[in-house]
N, C-alpha and C. Protein backbone atom coordinates (compact mmCIF):
# COMPACT_ATOMS: atom_id res chain seq x y z
N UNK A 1 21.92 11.85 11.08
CA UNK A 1 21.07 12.99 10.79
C UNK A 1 19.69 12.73 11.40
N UNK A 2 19.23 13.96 12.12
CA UNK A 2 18.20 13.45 13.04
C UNK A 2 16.81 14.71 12.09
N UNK A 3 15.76 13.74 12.13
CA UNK A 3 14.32 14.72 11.76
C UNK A 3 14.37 15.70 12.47
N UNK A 4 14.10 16.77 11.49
CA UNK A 4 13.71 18.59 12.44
C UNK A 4 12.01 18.56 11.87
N UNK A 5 11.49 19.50 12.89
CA UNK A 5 9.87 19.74 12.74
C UNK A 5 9.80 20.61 12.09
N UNK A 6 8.55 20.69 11.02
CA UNK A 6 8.35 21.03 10.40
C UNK A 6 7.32 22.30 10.65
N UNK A 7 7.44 23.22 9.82
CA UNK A 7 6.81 24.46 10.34
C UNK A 7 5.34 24.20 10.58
N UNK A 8 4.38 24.58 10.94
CA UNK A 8 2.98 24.11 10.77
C UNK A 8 2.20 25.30 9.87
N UNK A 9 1.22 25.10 9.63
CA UNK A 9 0.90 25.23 8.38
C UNK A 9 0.14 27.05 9.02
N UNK A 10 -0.53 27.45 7.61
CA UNK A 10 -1.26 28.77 8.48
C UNK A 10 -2.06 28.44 9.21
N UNK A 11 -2.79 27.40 9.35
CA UNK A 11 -3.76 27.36 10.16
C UNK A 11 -3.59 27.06 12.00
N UNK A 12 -1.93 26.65 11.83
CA UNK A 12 -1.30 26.19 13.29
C UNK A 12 -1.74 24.40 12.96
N UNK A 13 -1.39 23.97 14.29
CA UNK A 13 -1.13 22.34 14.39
C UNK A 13 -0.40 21.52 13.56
N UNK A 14 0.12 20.36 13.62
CA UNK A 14 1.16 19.84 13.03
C UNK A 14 0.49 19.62 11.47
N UNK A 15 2.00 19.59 11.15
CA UNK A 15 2.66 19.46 9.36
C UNK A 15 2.74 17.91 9.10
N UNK A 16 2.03 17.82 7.98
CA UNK A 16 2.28 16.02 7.62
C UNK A 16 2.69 14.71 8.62
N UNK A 17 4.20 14.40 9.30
CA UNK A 17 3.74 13.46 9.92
C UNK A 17 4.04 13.33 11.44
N UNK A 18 4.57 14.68 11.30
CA UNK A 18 4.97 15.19 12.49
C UNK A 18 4.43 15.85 13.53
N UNK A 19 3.89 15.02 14.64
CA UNK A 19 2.63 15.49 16.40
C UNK A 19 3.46 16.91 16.74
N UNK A 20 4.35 16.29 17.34
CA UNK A 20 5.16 18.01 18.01
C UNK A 20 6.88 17.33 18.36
N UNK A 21 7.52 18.22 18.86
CA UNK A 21 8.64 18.49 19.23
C UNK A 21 9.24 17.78 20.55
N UNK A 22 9.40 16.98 20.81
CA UNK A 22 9.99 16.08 22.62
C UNK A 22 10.26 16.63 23.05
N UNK A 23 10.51 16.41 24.18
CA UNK A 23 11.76 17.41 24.79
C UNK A 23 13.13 17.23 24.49
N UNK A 24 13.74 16.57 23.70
CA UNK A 24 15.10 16.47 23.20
C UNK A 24 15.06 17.31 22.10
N UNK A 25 14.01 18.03 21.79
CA UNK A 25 14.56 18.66 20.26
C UNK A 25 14.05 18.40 19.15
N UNK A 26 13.79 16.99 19.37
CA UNK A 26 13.54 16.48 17.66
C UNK A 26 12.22 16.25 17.80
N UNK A 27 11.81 16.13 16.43
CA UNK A 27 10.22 15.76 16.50
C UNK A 27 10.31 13.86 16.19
N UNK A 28 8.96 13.48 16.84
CA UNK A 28 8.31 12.95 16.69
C UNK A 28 7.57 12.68 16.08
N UNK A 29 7.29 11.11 15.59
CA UNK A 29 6.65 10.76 14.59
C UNK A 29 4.73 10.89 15.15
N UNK A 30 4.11 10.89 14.24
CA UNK A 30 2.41 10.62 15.14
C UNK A 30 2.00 9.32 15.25
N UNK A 31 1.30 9.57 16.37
CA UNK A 31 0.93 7.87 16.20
C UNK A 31 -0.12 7.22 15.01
N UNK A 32 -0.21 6.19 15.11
CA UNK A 32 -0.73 5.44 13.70
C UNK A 32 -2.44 5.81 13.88
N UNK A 33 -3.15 5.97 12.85
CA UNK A 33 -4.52 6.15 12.62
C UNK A 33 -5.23 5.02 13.19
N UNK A 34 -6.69 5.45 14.23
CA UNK A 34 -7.00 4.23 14.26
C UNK A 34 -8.06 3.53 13.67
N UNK A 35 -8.16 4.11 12.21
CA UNK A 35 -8.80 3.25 11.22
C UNK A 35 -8.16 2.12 10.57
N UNK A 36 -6.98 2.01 10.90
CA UNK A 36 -6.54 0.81 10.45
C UNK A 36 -6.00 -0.53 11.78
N UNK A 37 -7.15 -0.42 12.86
CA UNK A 37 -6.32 -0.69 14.14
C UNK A 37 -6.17 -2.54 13.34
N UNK A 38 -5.36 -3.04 14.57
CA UNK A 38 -5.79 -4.75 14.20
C UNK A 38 -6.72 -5.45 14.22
N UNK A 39 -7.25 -6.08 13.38
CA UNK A 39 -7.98 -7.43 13.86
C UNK A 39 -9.59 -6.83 12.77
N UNK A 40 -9.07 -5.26 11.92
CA UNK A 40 -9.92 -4.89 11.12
C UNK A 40 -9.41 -5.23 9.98
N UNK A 41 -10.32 -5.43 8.76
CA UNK A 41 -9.99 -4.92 7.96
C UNK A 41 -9.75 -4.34 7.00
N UNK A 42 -8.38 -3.88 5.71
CA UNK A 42 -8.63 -2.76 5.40
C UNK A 42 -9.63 -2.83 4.46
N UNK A 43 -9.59 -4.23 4.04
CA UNK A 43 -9.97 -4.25 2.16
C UNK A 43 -11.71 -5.18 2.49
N UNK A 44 -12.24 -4.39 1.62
CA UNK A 44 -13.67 -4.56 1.37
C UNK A 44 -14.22 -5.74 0.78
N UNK A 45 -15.18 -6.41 0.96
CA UNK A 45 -15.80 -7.37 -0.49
C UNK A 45 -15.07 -7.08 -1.49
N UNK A 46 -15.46 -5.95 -2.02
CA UNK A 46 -15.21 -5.41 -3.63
C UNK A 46 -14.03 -5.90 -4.03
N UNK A 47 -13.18 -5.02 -2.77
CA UNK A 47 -11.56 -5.15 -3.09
C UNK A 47 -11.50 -6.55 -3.53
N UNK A 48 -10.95 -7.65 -2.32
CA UNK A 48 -11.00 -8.96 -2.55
C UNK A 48 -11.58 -9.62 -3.74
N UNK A 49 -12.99 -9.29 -4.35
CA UNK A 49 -13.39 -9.68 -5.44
C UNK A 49 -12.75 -9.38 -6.82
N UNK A 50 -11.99 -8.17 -6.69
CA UNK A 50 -11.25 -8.06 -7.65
C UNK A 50 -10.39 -8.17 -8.02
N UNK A 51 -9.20 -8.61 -7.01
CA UNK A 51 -8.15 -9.25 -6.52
C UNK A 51 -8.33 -10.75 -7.03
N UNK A 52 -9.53 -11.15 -6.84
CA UNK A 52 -9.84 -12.84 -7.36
C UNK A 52 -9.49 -12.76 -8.78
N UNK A 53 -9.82 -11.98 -9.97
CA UNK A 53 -10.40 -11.97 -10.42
C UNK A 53 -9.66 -11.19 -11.61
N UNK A 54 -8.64 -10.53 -11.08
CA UNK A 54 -7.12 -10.44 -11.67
C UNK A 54 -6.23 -11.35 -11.41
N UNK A 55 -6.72 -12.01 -10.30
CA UNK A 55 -5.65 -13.45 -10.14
C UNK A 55 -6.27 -14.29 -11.07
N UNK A 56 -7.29 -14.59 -11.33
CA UNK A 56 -7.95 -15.68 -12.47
C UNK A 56 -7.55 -15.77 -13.62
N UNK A 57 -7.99 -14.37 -13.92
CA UNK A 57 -7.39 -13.94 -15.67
C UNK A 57 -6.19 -13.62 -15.88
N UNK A 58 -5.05 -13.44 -14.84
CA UNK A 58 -3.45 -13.01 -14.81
C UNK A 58 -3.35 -14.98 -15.18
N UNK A 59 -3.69 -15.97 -14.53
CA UNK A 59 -3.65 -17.13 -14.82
C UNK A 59 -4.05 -17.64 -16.21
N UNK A 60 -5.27 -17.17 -16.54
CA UNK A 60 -5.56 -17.43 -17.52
C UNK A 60 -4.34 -17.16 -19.29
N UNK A 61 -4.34 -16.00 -19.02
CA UNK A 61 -3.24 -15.71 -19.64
C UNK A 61 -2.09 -16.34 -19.61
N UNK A 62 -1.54 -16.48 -18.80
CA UNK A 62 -0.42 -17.41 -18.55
C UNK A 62 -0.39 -18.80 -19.10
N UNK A 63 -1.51 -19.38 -18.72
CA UNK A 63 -2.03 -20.83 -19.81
C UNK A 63 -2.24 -20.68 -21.13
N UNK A 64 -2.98 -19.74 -21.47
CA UNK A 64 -3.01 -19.13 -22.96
C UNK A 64 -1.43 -19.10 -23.64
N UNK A 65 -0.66 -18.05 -22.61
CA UNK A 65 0.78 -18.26 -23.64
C UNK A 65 1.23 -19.37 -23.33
N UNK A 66 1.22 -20.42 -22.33
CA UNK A 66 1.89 -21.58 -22.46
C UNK A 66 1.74 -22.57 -23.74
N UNK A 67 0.05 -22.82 -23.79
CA UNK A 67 -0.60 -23.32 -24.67
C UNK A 67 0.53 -23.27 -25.82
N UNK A 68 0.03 -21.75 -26.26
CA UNK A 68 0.37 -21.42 -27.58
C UNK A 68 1.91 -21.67 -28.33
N UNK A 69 2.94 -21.42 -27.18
CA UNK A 69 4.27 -21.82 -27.32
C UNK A 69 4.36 -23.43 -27.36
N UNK A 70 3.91 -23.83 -26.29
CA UNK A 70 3.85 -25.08 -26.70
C UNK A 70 3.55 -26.02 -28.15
N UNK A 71 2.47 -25.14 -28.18
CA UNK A 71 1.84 -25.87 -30.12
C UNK A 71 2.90 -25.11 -31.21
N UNK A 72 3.79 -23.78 -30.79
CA UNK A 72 4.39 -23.25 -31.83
C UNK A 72 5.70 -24.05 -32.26
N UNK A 73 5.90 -24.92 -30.93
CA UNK A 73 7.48 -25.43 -31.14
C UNK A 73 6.74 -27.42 -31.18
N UNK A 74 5.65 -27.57 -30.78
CA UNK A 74 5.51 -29.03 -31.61
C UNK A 74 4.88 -28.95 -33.12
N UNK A 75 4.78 -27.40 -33.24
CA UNK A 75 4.61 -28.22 -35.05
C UNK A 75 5.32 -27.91 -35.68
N UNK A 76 6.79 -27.16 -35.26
CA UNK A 76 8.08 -27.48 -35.83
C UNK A 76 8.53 -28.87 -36.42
């Protein structure tokens, strides 16, 4: 089953991800945005900082329940 193009919208020009039509018929995908080219990138300070920082406390937690199981089954 091959992609068909999609109508374009009222305003004319392509529909979601589809440039135009080949000459075989089928449409074509668009090419990739170039806000995300290589060698950029996507994620900000912020991002990364918060990424730290759910990794810290996702850890933290994890030691917390270890801890706690641990002391629940040695003072059995």
């Amino acid at each position: 089953m091959h992609p068909t193009p999609m109508a374009p919208p009222a305003g004319g020009g392509p529909a979601g991800g589809w440039a135009h039509v080949s000459s075989s018929g089928y449409a074509r995908p668009r090419a990739p945005s170039p806000g995300l080219a290589p060698g950029r990138g996507a994620m900000g300070p912020g991002a990364i900082t918060a990424i730290v920082i759910a990794v810290f406390l996702g850890a933290s937690v994890l030691l917390a329940l270890i801890v706690i199981t641990l002391r629940k089954f040695t003072a059995s």
